[in-house]
N, C-alpha and C. Protein backbone atom coordinates (compact mmCIF):
# COMPACT_ATOMS: atom_id res chain seq x y z
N UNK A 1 99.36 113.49 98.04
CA UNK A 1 99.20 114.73 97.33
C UNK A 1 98.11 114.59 96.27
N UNK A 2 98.28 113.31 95.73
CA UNK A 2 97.09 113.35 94.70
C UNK A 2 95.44 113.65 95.28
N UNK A 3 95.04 112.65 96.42
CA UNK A 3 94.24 112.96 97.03
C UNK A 3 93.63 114.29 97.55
N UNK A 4 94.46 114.74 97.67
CA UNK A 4 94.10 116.17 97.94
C UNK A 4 93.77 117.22 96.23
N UNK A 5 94.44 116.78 95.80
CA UNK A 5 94.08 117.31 94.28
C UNK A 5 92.80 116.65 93.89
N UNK A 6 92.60 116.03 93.72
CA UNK A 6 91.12 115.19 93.34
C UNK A 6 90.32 115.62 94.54
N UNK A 7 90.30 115.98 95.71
CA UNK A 7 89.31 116.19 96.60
C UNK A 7 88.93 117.66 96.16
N UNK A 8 89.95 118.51 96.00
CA UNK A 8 89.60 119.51 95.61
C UNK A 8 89.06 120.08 94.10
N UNK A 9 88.83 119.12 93.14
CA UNK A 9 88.23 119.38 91.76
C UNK A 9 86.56 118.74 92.56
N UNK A 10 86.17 118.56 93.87
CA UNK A 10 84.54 118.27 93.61
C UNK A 10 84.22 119.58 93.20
N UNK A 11 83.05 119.73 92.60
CA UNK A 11 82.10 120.71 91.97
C UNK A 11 82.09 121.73 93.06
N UNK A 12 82.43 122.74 93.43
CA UNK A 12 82.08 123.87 94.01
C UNK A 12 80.94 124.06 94.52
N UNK A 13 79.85 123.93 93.11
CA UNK A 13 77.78 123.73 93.37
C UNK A 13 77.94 123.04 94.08
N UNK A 14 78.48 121.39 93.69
CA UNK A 14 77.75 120.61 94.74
C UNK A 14 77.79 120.82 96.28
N UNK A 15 79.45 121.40 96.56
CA UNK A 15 79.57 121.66 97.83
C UNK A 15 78.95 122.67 98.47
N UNK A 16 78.30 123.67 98.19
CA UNK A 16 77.83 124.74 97.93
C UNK A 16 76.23 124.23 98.43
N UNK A 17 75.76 123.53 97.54
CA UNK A 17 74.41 123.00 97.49
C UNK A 17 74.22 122.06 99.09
N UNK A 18 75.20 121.32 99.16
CA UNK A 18 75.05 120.40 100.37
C UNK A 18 75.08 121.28 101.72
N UNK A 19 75.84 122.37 101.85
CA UNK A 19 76.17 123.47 102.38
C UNK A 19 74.74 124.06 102.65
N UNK A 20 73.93 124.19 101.93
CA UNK A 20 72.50 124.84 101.92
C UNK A 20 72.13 123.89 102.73
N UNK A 21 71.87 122.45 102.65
CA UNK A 21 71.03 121.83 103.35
C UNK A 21 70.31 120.87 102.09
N UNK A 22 70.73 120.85 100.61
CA UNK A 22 70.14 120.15 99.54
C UNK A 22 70.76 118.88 100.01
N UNK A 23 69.46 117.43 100.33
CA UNK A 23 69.87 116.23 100.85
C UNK A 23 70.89 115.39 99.41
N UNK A 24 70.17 115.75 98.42
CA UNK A 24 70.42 114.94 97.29
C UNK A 24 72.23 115.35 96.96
N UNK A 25 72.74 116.61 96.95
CA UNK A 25 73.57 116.81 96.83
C UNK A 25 74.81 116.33 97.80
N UNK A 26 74.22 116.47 99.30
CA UNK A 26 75.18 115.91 100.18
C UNK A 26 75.36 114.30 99.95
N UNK A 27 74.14 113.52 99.67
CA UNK A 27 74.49 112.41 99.18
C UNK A 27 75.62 111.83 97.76
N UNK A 28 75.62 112.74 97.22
CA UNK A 28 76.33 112.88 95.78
C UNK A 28 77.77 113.40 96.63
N UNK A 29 77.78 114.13 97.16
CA UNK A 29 79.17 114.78 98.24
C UNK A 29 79.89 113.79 98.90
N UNK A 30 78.97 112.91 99.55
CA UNK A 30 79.55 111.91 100.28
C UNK A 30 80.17 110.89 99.00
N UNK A 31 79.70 110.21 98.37
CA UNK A 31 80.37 109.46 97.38
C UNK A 31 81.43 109.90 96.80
N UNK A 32 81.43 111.17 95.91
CA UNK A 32 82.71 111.88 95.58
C UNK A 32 83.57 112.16 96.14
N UNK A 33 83.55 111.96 97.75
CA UNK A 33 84.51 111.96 98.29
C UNK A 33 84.68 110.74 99.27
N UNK A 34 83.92 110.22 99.29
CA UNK A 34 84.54 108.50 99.85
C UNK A 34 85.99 108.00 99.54
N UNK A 35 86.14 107.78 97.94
CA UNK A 35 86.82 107.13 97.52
C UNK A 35 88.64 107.88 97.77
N UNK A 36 88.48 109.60 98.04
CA UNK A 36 89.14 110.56 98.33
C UNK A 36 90.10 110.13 100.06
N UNK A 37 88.88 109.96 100.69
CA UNK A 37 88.95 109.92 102.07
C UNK A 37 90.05 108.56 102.35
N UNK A 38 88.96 107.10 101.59
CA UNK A 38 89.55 105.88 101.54
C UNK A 38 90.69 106.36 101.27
N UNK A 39 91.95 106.90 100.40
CA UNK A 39 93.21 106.70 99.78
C UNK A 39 93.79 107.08 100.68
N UNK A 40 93.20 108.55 101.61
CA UNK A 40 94.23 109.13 102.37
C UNK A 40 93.82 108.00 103.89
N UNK A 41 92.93 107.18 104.28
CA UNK A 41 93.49 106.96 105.15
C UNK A 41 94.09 105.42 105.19
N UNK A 42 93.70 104.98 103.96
CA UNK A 42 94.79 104.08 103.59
C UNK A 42 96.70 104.34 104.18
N UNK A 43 97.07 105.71 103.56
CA UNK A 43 98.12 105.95 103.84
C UNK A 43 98.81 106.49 104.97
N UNK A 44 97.52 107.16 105.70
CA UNK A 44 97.85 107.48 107.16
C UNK A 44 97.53 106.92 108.35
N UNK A 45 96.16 105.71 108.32
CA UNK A 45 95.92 104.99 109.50
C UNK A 45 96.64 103.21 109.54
N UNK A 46 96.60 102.57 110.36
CA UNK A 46 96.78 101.29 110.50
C UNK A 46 95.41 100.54 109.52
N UNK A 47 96.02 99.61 108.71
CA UNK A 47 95.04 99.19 107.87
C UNK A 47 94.08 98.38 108.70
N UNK A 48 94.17 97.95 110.00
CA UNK A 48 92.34 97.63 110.87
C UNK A 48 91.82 99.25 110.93
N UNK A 49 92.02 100.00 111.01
CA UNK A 49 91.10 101.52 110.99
C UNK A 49 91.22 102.17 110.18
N UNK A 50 91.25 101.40 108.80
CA UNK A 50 91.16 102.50 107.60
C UNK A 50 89.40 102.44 107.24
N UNK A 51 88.62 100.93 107.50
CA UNK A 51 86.90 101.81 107.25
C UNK A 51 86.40 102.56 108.18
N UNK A 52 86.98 102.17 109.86
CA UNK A 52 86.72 102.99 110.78
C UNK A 52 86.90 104.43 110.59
N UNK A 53 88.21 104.91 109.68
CA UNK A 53 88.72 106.38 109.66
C UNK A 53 87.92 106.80 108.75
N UNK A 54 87.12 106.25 107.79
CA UNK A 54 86.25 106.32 106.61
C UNK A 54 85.22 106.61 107.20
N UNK A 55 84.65 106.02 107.78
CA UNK A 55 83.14 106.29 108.45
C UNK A 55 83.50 107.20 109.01
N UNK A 56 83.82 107.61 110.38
CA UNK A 56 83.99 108.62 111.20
C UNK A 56 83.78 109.96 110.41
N UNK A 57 84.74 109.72 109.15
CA UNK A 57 85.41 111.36 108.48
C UNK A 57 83.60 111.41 107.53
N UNK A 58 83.46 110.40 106.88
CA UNK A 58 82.52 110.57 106.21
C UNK A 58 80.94 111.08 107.01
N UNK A 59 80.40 110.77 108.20
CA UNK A 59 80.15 110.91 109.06
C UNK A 59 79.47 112.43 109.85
N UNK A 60 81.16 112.75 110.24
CA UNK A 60 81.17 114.16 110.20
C UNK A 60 80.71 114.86 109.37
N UNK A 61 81.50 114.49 108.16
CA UNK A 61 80.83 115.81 107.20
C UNK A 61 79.17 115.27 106.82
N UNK A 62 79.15 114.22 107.12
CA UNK A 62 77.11 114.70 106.71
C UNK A 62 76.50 115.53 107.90
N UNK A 63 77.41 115.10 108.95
CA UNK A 63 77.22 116.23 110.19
C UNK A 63 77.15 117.59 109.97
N UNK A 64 78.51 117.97 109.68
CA UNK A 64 79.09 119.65 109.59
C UNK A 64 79.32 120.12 108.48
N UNK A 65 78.81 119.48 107.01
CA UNK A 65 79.12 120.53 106.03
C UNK A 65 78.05 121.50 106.07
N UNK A 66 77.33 121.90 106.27
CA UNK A 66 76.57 123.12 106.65
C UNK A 66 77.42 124.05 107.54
N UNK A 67 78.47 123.56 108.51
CA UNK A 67 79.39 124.55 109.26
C UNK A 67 80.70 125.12 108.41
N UNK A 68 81.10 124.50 106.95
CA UNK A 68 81.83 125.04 106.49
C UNK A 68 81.77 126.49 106.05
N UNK A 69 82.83 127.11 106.38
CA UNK A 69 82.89 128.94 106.17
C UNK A 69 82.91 128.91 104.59
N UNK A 70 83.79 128.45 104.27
CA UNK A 70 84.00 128.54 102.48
C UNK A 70 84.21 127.06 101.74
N UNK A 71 83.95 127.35 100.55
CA UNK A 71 83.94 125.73 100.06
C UNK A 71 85.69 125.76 99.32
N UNK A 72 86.09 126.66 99.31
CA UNK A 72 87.74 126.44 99.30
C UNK A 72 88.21 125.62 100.01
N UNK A 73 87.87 125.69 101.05
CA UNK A 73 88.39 124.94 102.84
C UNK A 73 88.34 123.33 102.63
N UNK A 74 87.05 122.89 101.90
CA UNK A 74 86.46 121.77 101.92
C UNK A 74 87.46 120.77 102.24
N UNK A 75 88.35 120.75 100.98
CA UNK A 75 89.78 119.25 100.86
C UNK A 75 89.82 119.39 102.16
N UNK A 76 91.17 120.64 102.49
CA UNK A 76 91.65 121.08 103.91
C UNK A 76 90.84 120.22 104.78
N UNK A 77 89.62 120.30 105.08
CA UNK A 77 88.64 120.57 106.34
C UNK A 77 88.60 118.67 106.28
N UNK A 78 88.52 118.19 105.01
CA UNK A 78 87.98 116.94 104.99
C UNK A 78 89.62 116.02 105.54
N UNK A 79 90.24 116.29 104.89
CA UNK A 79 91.58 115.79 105.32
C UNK A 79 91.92 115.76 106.51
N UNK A 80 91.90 117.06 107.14
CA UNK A 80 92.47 117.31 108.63
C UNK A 80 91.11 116.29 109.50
N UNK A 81 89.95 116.07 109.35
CA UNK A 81 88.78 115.46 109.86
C UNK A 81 89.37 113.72 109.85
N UNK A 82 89.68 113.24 108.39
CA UNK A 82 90.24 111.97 108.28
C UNK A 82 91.85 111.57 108.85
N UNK A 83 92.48 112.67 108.95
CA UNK A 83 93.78 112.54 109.97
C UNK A 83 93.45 112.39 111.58
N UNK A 84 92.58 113.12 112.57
CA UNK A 84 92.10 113.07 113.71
C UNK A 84 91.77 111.76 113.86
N UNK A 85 90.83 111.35 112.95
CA UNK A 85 90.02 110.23 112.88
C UNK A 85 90.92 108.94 113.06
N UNK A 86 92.51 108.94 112.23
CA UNK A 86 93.81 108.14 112.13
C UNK A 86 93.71 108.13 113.74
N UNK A 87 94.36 109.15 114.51
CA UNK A 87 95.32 109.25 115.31
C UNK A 87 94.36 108.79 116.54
N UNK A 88 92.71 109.54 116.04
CA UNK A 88 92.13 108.77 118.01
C UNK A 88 92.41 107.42 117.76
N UNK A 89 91.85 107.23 116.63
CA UNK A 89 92.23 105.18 116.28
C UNK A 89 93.22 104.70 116.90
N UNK A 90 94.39 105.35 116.64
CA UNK A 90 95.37 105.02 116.69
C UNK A 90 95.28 104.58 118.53
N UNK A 91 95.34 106.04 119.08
CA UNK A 91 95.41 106.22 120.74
C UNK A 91 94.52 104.98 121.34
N UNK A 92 93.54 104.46 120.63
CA UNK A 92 92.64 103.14 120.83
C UNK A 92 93.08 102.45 121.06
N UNK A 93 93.71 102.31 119.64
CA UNK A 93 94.44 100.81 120.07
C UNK A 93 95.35 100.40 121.12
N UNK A 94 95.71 98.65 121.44
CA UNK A 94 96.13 98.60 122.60
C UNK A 94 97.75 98.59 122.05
N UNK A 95 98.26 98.67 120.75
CA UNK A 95 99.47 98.52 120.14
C UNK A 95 100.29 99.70 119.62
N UNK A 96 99.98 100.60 120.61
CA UNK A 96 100.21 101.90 120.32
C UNK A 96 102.27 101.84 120.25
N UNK A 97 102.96 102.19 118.97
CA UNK A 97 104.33 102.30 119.27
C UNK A 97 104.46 103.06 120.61
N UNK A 98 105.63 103.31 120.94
CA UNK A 98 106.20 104.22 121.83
C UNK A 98 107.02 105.29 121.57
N UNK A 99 107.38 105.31 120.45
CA UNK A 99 107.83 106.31 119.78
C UNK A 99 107.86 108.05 119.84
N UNK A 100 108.37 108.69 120.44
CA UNK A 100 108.56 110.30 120.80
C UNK A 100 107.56 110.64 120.06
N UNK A 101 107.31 110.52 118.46
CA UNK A 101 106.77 111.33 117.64
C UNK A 101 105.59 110.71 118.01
N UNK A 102 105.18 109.72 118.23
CA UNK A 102 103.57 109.72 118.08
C UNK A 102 103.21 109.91 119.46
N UNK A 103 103.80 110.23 120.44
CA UNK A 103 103.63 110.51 121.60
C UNK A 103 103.74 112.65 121.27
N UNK A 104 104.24 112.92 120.94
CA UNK A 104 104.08 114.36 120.00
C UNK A 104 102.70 114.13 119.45
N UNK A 105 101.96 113.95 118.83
CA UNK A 105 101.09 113.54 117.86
C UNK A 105 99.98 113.22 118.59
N UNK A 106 99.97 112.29 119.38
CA UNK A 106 99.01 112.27 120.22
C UNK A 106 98.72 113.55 121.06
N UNK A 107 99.69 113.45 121.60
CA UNK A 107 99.63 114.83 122.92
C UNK A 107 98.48 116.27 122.09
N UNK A 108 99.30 116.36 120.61
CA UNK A 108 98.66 117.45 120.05
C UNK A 108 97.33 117.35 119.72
N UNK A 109 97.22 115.95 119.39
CA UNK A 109 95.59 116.13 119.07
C UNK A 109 94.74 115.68 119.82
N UNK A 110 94.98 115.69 121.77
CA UNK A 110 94.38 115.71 122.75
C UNK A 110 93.89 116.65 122.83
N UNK A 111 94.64 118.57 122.37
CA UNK A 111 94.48 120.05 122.93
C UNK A 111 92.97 119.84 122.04
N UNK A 112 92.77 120.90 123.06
CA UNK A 112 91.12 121.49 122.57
C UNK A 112 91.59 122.63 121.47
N UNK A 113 90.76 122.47 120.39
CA UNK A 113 90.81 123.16 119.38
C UNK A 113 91.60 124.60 119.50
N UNK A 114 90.82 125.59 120.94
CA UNK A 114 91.82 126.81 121.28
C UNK A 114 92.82 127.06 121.53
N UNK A 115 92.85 126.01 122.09
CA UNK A 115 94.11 126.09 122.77
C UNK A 115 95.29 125.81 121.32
N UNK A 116 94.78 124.84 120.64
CA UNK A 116 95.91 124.60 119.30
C UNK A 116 96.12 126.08 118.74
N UNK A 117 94.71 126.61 118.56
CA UNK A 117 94.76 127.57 118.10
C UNK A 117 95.76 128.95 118.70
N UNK A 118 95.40 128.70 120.00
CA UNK A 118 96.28 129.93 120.37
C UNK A 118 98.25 129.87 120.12
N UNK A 119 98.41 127.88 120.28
CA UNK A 119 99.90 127.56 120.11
C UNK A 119 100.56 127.69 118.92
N UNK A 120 99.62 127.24 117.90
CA UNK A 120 99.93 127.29 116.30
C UNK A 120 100.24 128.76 115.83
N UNK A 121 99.31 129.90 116.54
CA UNK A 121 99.68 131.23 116.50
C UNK A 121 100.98 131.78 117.45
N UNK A 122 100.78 131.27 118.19
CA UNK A 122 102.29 131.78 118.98
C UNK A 122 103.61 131.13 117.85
N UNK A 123 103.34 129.69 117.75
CA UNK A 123 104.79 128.87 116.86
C UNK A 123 104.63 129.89 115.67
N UNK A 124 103.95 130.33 115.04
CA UNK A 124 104.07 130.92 113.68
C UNK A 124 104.79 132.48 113.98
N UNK A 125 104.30 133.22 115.22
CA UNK A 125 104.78 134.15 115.40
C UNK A 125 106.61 134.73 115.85
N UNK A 126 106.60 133.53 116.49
CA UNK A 126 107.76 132.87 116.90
C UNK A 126 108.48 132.94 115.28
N UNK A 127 108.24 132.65 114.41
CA UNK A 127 109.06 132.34 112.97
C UNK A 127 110.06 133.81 112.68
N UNK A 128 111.13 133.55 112.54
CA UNK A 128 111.58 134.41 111.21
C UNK A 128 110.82 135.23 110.34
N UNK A 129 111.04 136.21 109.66
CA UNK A 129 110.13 136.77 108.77
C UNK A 129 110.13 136.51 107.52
N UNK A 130 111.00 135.99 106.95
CA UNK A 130 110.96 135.27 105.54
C UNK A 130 110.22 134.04 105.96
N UNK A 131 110.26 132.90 106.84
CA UNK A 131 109.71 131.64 106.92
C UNK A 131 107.88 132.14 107.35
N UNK A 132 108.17 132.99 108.36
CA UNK A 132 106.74 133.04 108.64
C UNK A 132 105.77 133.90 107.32
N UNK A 133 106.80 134.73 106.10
CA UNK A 133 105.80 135.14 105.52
C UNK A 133 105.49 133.89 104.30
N UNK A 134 106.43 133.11 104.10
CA UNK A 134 105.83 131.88 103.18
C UNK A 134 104.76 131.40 103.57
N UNK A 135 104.69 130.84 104.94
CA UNK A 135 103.37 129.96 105.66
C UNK A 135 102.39 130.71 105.52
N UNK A 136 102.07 132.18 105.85
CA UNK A 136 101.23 132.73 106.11
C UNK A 136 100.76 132.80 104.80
N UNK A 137 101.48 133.17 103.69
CA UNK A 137 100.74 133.02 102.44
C UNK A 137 100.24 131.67 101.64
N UNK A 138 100.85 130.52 102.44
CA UNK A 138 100.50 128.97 101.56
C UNK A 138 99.53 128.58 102.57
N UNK A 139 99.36 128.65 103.75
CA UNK A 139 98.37 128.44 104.54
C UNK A 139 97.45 128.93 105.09
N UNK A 140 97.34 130.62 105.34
CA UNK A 140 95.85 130.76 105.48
C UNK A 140 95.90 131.64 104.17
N UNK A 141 96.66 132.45 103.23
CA UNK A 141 95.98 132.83 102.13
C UNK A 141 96.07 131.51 101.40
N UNK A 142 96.44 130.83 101.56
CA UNK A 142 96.06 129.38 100.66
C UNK A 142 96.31 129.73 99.08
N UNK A 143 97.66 130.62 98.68
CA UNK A 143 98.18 130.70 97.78
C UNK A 143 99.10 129.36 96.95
N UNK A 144 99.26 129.11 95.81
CA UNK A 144 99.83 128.22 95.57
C UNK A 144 101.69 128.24 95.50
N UNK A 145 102.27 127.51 95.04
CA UNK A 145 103.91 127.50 95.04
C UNK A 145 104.43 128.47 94.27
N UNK A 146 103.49 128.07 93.06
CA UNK A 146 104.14 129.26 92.10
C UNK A 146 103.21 130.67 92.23
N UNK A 147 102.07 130.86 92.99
CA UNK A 147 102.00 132.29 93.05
C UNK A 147 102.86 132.88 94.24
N UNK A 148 103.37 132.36 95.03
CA UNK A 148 103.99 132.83 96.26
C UNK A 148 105.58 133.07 95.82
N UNK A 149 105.93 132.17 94.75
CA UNK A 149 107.07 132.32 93.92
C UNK A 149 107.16 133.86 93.04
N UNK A 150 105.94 134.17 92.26
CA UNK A 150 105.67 135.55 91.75
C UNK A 150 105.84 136.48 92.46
N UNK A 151 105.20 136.18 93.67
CA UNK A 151 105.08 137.72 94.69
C UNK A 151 106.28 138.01 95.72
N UNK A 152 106.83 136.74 95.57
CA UNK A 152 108.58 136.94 96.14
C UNK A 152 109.86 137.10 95.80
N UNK A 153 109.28 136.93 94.49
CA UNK A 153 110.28 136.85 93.57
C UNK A 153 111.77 135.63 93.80
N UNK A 154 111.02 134.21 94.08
CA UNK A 154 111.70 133.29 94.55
C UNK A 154 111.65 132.19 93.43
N UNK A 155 112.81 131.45 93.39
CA UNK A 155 112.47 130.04 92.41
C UNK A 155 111.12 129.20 93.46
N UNK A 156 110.92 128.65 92.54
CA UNK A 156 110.01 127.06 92.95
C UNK A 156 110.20 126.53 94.10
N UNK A 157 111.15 126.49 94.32
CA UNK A 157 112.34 125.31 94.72
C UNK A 157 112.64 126.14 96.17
N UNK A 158 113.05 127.39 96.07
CA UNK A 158 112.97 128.23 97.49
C UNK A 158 111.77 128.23 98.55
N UNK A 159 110.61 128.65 97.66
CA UNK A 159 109.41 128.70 98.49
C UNK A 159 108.73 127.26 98.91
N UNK A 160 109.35 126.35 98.37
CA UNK A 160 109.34 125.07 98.91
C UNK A 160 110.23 124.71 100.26
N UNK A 161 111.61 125.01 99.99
CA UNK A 161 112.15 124.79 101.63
C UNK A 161 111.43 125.80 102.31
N UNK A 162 111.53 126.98 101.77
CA UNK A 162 110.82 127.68 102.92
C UNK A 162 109.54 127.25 104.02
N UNK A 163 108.76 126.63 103.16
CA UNK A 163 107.70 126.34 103.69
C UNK A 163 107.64 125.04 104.35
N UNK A 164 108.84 123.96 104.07
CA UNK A 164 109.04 122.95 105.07
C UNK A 164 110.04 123.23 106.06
N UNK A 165 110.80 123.91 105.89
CA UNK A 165 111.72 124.27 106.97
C UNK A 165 110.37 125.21 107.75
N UNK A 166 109.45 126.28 107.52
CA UNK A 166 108.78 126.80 108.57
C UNK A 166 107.79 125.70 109.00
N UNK A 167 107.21 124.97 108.68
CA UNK A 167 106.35 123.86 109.08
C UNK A 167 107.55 123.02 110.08
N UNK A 168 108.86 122.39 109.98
CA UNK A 168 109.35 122.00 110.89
C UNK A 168 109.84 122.89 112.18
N UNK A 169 110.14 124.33 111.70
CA UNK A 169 110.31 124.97 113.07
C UNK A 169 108.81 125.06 114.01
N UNK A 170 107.93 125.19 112.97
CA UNK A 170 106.48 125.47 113.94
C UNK A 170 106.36 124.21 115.04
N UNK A 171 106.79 122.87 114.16
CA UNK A 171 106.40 121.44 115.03
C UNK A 171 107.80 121.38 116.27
N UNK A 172 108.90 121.94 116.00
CA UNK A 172 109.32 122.12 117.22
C UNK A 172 109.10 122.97 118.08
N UNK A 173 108.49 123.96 118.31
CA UNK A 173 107.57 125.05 118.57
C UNK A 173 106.76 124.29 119.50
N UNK A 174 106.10 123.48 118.42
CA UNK A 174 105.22 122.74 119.37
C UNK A 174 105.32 121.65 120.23
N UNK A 175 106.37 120.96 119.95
CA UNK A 175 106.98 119.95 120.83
C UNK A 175 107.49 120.43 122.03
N UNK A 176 108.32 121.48 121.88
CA UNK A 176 108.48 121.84 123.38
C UNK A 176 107.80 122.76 123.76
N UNK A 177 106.69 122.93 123.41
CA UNK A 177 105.95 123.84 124.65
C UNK A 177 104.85 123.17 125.39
């Protein structure tokens, strides 16, 4: 969680600027978020592919930050880039557990982008209407805990299960389909 908080205080300009195509800034982009990238895949890859998950993610974005829609997205975009990056590693290796869930995990991040896209929209639609309207507001309005708490008039603490209980119905959603 911290990581993601610190990824998201980089400078807006800078991201903004690298976004244009300014070299100096994407270089300044990449550093400010190296050290971002390193923590999270410290905690999510096997420690032989944590510089591998580093490079890759870092990589990309000197690739595609010019393809970012908004610089809100950035953390999001950089995170979800350094998680992929975990899991092909992972599928690499020859020591892969056997485990249901990472066999879930894998499977999912084989689908071609549309296709996630079209499943992630069906699992969400699929939701309840209290669960699906939490997600829809913490994840694509990308509202925070306590503004989604204001506009629901919910404790803290509610719009929190809410939003892990709908994130676990979505992943069974997605497991069996």
């Amino acid at each position: 969680m911290t990581s993601v908080a610190r990824a998201s205080r980089c400078d807006p300009g800078l991201i903004e600027a690298a976004r244009s195509g300014d070299e100096k800034a994407l270089v300044s982009l990449l550093s400010a978020a190296q050290p971002d990238v390193r923590r999270y895949a410290a905690r999510n890859c096997r420690a032989a592919d944590i510089d591998d998950a580093v490079q890759e993610t870092l990589l990309l974005l000197y690739r595609r930050v010019g393809t970012l829609r908004a610089v809100t997205s950035f953390s999001a975009w950089l995170f979800a880039v350094a998680r992929r990056a975990c899991l092909r590693l992972l599928r690499m290796s020859a020591d892969i557990p056997d485990s249901a869930a990472d066999d879930v995990d894998a499977r999912l991040a084989l689908l071609r982008p549309e296709d996630l896209r079209i499943d992630l929209s069906r699992a969400i639609q699929s939701l309840p209407d209290h669960y699906r309207e939490v997600i829809l507001l913490r994840d694509i309005e990308e509202l925070s805990i306590d503004e989604i708490a204001s506009v629901l008039s919910l404790t803290r603490e509610s719009v929190k299960a809410r939003i892990h209980r709908a994130r676990m119905l979505i992943r069974e959603y997605l497991i069996r389909d």
